[in-house]
PDB file of N, CA and C in Angstrom:
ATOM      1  N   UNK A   1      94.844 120.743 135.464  1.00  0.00           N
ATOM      2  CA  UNK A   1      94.485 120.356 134.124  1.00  0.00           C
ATOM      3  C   UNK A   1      95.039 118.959 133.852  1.00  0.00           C
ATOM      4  N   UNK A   2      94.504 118.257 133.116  1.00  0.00           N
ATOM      5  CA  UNK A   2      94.799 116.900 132.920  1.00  0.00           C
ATOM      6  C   UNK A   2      95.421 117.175 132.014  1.00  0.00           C
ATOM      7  N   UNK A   3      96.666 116.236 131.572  1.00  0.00           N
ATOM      8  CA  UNK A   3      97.608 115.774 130.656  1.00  0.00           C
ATOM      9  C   UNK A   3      96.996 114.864 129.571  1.00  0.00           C
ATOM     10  N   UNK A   4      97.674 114.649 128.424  1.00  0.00           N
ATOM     11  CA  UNK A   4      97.376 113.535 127.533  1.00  0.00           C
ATOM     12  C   UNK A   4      98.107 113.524 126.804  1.00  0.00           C
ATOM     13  N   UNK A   5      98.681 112.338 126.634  1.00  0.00           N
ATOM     14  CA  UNK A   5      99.668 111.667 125.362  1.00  0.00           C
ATOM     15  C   UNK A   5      99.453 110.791 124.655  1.00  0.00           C
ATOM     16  N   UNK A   6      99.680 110.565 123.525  1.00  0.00           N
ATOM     17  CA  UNK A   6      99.560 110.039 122.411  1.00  0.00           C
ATOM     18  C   UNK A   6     100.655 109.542 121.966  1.00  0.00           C
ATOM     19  N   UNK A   7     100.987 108.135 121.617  1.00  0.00           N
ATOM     20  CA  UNK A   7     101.783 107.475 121.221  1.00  0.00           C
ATOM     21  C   UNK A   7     101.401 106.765 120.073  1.00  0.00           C
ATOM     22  N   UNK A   8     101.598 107.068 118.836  1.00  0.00           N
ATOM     23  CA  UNK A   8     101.313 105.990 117.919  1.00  0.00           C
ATOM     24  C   UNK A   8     102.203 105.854 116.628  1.00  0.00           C
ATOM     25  N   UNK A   9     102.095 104.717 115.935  1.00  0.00           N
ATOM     26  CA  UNK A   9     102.531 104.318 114.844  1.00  0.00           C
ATOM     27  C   UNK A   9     101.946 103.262 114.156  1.00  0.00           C
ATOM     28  N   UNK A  10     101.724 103.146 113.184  1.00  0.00           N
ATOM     29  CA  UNK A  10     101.128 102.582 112.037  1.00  0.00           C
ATOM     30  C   UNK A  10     101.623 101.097 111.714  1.00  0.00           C
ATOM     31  N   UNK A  11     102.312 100.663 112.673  1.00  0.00           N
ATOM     32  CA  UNK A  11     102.719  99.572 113.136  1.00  0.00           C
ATOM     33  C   UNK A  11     103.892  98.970 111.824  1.00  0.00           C
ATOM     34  N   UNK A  12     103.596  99.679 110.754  1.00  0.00           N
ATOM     35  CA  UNK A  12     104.996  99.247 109.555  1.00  0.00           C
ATOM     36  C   UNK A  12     106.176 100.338 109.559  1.00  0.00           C
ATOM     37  N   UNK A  13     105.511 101.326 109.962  1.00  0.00           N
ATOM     38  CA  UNK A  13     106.674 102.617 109.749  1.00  0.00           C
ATOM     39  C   UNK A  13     106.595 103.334 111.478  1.00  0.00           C
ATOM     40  N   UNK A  14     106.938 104.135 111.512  1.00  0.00           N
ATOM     41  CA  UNK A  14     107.347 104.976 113.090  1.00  0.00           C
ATOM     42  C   UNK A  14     108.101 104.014 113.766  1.00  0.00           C
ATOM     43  N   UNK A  15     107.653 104.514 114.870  1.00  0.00           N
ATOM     44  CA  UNK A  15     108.793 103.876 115.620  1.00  0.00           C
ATOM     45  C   UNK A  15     108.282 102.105 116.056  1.00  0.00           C
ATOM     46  N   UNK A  16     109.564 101.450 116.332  1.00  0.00           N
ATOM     47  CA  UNK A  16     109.198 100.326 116.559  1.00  0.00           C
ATOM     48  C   UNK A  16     109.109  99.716 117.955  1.00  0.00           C
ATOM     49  N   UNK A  17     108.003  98.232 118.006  1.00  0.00           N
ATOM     50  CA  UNK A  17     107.759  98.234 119.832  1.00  0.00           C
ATOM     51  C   UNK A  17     108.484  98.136 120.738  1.00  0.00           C
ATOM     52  N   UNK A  18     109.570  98.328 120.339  1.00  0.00           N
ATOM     53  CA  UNK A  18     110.704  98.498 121.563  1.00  0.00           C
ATOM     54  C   UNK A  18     110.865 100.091 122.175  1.00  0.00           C
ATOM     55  N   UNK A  19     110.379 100.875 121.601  1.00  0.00           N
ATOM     56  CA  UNK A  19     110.595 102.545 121.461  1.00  0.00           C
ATOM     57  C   UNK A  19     109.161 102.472 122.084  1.00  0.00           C
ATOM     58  N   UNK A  20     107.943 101.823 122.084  1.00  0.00           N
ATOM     59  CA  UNK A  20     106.791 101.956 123.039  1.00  0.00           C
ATOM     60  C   UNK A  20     107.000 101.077 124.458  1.00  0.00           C
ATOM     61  N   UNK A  21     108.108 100.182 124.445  1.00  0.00           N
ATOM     62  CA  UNK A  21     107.998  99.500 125.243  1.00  0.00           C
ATOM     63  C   UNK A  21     109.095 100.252 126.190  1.00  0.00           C
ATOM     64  N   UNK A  22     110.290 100.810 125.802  1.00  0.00           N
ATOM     65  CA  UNK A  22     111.181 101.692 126.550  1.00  0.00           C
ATOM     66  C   UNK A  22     110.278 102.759 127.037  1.00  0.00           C
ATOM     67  N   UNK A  23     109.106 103.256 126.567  1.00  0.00           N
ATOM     68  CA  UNK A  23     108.516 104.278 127.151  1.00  0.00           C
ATOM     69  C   UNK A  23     107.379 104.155 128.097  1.00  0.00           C
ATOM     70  N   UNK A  24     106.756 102.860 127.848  1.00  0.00           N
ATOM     71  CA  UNK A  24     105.722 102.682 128.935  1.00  0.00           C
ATOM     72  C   UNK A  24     106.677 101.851 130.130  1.00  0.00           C
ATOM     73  N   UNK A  25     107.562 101.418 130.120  1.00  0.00           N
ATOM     74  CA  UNK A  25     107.788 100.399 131.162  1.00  0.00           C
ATOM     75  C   UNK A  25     108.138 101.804 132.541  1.00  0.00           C
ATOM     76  N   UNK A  26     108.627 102.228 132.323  1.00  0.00           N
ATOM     77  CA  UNK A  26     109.107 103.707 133.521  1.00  0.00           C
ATOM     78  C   UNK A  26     108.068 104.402 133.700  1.00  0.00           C
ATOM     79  N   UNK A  27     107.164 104.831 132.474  1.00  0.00           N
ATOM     80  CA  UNK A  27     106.470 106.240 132.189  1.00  0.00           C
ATOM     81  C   UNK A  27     105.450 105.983 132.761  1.00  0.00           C
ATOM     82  N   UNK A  28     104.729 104.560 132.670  1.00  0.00           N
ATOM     83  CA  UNK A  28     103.075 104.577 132.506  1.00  0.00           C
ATOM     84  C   UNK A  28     102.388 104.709 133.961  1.00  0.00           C
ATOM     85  N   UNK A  29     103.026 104.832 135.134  1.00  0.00           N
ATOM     86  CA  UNK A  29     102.571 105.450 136.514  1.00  0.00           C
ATOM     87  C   UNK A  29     102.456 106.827 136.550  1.00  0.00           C
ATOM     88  N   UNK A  30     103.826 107.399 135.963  1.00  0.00           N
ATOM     89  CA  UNK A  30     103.914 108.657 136.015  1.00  0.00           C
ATOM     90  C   UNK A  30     102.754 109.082 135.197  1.00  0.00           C
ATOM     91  N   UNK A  31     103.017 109.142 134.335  1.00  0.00           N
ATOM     92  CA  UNK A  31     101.408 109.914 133.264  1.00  0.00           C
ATOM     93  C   UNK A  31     100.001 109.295 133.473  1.00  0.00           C
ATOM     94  N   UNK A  32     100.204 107.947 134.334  1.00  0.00           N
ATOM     95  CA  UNK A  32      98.548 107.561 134.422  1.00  0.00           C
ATOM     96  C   UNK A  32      98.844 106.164 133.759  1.00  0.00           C
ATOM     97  N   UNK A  33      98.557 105.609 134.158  1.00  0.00           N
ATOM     98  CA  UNK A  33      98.111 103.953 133.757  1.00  0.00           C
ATOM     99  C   UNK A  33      96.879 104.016 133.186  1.00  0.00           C
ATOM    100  N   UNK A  34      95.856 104.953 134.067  1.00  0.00           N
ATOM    101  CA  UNK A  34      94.077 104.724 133.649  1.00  0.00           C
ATOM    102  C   UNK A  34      94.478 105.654 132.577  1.00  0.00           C
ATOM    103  N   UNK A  35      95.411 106.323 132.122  1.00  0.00           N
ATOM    104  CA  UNK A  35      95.170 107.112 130.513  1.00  0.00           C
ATOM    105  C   UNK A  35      95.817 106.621 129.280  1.00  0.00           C
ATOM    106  N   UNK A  36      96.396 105.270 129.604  1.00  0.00           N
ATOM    107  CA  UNK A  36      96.778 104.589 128.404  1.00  0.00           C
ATOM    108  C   UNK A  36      95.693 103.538 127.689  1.00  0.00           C
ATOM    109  N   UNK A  37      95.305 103.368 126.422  1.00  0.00           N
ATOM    110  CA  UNK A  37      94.665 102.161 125.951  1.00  0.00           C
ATOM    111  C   UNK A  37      94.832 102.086 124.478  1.00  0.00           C
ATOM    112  N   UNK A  38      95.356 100.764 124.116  1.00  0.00           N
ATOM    113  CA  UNK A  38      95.709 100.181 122.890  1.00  0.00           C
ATOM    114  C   UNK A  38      94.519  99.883 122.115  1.00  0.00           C
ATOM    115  N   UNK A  39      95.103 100.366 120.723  1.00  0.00           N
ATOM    116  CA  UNK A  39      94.572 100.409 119.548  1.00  0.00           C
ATOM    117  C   UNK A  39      94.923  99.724 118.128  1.00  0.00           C
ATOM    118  N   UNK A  40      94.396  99.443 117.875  1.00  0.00           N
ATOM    119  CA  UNK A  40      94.685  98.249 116.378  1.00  0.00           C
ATOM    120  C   UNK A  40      94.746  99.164 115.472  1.00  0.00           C
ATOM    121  N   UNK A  41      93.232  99.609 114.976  1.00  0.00           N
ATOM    122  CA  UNK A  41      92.483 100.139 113.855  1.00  0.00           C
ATOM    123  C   UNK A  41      92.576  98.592 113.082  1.00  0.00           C
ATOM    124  N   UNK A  42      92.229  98.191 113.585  1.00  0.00           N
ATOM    125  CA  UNK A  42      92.019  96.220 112.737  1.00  0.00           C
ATOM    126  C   UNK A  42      90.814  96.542 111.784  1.00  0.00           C
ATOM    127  N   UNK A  43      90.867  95.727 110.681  1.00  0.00           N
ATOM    128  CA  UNK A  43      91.791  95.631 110.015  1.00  0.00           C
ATOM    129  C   UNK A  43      92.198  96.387 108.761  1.00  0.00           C
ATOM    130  N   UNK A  44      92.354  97.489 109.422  1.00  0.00           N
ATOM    131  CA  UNK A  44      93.234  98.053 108.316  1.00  0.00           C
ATOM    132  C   UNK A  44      94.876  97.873 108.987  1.00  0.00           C
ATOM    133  N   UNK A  45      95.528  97.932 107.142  1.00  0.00           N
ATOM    134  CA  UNK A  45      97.097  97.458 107.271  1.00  0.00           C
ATOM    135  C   UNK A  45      97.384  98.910 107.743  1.00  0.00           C
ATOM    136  N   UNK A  46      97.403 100.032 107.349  1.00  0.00           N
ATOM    137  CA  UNK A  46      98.016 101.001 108.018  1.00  0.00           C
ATOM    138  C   UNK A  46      98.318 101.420 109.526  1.00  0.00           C
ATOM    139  N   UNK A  47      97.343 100.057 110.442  1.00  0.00           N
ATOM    140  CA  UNK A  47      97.112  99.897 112.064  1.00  0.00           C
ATOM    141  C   UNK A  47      97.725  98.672 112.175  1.00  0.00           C
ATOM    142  N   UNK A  48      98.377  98.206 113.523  1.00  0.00           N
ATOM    143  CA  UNK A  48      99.315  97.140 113.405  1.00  0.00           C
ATOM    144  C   UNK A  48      98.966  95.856 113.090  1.00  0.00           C
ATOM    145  N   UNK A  49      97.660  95.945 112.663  1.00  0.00           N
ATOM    146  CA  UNK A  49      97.531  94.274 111.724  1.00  0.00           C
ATOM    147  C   UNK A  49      98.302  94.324 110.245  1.00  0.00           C
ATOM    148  N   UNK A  50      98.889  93.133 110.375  1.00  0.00           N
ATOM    149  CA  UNK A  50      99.040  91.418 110.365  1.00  0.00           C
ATOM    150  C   UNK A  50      99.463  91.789 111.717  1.00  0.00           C
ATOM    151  N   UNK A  51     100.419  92.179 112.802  1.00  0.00           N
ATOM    152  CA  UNK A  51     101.077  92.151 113.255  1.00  0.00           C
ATOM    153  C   UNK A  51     100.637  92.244 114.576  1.00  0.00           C
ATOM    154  N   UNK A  52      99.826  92.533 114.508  1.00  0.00           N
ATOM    155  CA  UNK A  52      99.493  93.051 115.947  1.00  0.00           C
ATOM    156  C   UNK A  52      99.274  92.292 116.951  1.00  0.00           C
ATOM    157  N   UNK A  53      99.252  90.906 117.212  1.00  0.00           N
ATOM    158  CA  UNK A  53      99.780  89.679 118.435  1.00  0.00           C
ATOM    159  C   UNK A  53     101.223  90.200 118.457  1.00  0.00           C
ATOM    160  N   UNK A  54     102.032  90.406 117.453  1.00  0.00           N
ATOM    161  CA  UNK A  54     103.650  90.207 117.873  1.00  0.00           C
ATOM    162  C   UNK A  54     104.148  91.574 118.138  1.00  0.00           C
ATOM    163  N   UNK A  55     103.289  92.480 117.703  1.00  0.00           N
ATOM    164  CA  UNK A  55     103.899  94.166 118.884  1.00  0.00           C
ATOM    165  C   UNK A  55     103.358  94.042 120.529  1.00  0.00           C
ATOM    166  N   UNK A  56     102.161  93.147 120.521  1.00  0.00           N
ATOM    167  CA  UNK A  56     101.158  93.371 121.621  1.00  0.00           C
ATOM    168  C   UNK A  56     102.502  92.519 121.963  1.00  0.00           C
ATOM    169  N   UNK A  57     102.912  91.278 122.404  1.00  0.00           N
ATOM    170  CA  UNK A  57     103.990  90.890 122.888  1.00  0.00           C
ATOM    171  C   UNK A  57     105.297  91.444 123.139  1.00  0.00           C
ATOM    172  N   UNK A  58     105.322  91.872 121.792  1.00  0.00           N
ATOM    173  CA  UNK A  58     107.031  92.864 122.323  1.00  0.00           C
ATOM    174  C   UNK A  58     106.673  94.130 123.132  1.00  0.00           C
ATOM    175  N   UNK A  59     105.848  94.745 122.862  1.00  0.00           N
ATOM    176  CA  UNK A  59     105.196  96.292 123.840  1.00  0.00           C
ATOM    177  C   UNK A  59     105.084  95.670 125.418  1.00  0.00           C
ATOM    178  N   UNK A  60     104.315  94.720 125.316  1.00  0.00           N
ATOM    179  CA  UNK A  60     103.769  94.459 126.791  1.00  0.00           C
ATOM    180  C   UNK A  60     104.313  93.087 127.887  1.00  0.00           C
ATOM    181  N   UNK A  61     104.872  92.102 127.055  1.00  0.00           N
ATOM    182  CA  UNK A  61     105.664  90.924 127.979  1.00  0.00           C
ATOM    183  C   UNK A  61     106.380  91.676 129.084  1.00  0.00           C
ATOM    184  N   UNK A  62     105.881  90.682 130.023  1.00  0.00           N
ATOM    185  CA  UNK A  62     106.714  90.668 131.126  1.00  0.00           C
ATOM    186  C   UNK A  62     106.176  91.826 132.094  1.00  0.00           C
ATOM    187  N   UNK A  63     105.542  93.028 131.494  1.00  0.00           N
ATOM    188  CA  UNK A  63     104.867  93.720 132.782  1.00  0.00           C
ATOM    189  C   UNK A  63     103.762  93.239 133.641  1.00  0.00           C
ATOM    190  N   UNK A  64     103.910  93.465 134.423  1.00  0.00           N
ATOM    191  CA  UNK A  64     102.374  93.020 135.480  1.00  0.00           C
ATOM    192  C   UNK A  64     100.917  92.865 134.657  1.00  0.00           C
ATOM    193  N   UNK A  65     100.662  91.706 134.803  1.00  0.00           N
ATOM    194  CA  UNK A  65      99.143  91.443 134.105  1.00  0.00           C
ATOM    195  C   UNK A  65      98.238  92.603 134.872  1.00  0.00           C
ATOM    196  N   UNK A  66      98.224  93.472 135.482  1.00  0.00           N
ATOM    197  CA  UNK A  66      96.858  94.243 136.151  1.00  0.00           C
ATOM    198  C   UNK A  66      97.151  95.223 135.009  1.00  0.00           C
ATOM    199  N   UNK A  67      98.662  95.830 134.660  1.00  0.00           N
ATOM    200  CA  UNK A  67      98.566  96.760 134.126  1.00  0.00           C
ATOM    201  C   UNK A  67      98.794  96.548 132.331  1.00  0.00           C
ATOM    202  N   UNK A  68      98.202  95.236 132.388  1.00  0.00           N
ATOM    203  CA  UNK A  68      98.520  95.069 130.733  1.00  0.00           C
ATOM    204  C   UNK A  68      96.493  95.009 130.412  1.00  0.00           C
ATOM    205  N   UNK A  69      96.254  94.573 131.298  1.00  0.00           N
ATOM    206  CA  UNK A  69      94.601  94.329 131.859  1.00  0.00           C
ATOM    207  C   UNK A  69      94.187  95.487 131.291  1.00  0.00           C
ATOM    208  N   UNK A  70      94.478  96.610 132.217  1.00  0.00           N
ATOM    209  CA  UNK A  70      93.831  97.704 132.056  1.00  0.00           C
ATOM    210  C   UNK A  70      94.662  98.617 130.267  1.00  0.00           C
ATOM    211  N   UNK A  71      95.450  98.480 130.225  1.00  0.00           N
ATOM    212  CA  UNK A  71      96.145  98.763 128.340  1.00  0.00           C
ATOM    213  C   UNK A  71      95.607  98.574 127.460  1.00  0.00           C
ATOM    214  N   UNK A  72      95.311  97.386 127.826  1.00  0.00           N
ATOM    215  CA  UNK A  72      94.521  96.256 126.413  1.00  0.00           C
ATOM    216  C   UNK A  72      92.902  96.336 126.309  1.00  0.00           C
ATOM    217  N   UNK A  73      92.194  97.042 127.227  1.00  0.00           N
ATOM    218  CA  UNK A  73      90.985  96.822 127.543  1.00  0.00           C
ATOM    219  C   UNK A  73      90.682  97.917 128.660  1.00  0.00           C
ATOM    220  N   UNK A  74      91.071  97.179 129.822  1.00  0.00           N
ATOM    221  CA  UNK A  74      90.180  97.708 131.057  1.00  0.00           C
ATOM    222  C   UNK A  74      89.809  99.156 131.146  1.00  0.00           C
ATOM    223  N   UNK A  75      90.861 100.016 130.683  1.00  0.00           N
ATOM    224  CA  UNK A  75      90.813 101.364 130.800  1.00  0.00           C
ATOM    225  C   UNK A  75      89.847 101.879 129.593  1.00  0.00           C
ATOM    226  N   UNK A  76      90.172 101.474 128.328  1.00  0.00           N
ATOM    227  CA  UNK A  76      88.819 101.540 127.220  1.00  0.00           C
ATOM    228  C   UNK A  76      87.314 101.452 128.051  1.00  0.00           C
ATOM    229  N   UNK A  77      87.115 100.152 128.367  1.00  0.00           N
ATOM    230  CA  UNK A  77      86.054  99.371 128.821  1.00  0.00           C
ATOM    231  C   UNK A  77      85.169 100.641 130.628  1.00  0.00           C
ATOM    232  N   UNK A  78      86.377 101.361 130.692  1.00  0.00           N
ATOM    233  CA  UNK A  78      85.807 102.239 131.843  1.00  0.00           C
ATOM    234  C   UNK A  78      85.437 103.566 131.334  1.00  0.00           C
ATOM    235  N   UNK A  79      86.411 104.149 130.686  1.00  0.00           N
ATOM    236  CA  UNK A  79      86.188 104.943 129.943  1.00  0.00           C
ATOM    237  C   UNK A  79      84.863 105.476 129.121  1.00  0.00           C
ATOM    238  N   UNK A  80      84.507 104.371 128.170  1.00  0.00           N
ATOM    239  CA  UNK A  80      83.850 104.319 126.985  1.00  0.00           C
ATOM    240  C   UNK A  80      82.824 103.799 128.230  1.00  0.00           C
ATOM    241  N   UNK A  81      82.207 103.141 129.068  1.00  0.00           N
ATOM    242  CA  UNK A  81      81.519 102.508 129.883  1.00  0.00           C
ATOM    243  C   UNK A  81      80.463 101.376 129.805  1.00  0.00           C
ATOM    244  N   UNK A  82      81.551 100.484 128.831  1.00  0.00           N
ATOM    245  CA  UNK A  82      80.764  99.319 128.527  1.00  0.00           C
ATOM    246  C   UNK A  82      80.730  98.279 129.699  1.00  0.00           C
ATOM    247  N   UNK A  83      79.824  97.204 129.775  1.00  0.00           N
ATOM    248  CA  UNK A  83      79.402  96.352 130.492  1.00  0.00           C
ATOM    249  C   UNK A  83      80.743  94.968 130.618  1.00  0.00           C
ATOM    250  N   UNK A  84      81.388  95.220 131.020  1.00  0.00           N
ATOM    251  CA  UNK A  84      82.743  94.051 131.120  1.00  0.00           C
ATOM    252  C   UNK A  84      82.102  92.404 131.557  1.00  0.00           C
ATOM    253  N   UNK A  85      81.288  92.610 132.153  1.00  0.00           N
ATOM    254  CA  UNK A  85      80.437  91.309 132.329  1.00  0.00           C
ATOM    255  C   UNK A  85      79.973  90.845 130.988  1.00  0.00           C
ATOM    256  N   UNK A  86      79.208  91.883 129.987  1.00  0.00           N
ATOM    257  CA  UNK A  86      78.567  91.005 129.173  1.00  0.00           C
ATOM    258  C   UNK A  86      79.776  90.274 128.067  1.00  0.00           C
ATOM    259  N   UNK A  87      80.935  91.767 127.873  1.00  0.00           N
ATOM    260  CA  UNK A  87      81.870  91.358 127.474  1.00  0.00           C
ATOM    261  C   UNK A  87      82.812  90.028 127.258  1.00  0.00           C
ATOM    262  N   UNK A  88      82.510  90.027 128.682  1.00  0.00           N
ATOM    263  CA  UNK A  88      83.679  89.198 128.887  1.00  0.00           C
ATOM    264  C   UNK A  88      83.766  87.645 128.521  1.00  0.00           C
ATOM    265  N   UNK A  89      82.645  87.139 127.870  1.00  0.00           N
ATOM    266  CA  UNK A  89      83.004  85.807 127.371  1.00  0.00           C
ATOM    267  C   UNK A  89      83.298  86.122 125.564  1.00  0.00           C
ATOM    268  N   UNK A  90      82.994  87.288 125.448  1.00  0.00           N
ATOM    269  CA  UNK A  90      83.845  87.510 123.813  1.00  0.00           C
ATOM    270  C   UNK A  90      85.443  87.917 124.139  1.00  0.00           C
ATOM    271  N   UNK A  91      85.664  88.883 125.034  1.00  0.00           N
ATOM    272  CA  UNK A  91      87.327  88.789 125.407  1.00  0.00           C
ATOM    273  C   UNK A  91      87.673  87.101 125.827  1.00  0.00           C
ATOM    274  N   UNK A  92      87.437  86.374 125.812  1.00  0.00           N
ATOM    275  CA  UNK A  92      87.529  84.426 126.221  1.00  0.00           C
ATOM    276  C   UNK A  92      88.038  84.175 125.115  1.00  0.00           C
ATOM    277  N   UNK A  93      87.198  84.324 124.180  1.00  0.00           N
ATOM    278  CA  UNK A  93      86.901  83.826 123.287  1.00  0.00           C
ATOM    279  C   UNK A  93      88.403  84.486 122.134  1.00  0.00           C
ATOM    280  N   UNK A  94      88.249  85.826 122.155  1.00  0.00           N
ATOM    281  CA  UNK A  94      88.940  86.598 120.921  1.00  0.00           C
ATOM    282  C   UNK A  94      90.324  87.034 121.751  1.00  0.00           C
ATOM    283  N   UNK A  95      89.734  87.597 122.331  1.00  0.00           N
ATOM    284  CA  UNK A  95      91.302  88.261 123.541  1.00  0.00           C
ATOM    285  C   UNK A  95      92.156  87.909 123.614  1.00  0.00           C
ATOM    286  N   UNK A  96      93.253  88.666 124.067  1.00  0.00           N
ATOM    287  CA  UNK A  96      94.488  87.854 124.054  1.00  0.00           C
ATOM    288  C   UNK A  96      94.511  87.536 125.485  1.00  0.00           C
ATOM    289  N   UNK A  97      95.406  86.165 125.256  1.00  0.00           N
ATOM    290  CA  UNK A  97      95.560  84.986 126.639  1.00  0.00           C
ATOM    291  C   UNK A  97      96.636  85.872 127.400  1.00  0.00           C
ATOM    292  N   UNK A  98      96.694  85.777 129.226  1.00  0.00           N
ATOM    293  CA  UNK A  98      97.189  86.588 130.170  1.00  0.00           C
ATOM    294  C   UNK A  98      98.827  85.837 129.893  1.00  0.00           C
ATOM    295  N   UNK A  99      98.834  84.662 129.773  1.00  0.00           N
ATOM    296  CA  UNK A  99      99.920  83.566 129.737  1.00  0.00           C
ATOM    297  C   UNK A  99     100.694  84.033 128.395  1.00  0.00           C
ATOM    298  N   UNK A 100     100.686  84.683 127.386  1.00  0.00           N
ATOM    299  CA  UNK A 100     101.331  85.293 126.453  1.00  0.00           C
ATOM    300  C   UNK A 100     102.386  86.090 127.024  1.00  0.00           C
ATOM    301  N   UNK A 101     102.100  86.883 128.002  1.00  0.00           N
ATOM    302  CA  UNK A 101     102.894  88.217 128.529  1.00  0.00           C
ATOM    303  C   UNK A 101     103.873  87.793 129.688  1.00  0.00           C
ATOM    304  N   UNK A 102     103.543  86.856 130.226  1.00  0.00           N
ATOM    305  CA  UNK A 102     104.320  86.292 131.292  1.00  0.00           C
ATOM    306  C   UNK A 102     105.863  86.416 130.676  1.00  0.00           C
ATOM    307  N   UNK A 103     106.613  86.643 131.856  1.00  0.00           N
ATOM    308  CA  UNK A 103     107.936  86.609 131.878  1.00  0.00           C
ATOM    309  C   UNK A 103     108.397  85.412 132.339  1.00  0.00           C
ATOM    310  N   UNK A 104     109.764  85.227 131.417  1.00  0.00           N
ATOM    311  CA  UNK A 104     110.174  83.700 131.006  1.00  0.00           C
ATOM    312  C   UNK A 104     110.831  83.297 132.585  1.00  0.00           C
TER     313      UNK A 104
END
């Protein structure tokens, strides 16, 4: 039977991205990499907009771009089974840059 977890917060109250980021940095092989994918609910405030460039940074800096790739998108984009080609000059365009996450 497949597993599934759910991690969320409303990006003003629960827990904060250090408490998602202590949990994916160890966890996210073990439970599946292809079963994690980030969510806004943009723009509503009760989903981590205004904020949501500066959790996406504190949650995800510094891990491997393949597996921030597939977090932010890739795993949605397989899932749901949209066309990543046609996509992909609106992720250019809107997306967040790979060079954000890099470790200093």
């Amino acid at each position: 039977m497949d597993r599934y977890l759910v991690i969320s917060s409303d990006g003003h109250a629960g827990p904060r991205p250090e408490v998602y980021r202590d949990y994916l940095d160890p966890q996210r092989h073990e439970i599946g990499l292809q079963t994690i994918m980030w969510g806004t609910d943009y723009p509503h405030p009760e989903g981590t907009w205004p904020r949501t460039r500066e959790m996406m940074l504190e949650i995800f800096h510094g891990l491997p771009e393949e597996d921030i790739e597939a977090m932010l998108g890739g795993n949605a984009a397989e899932f749901y089974g949209f066309d990543t080609e046609k996509l992909a000059p609106l992720a250019l365009r809107i997306g967040p840059e790979r060079r954000w996450f890099r470790a200093d």
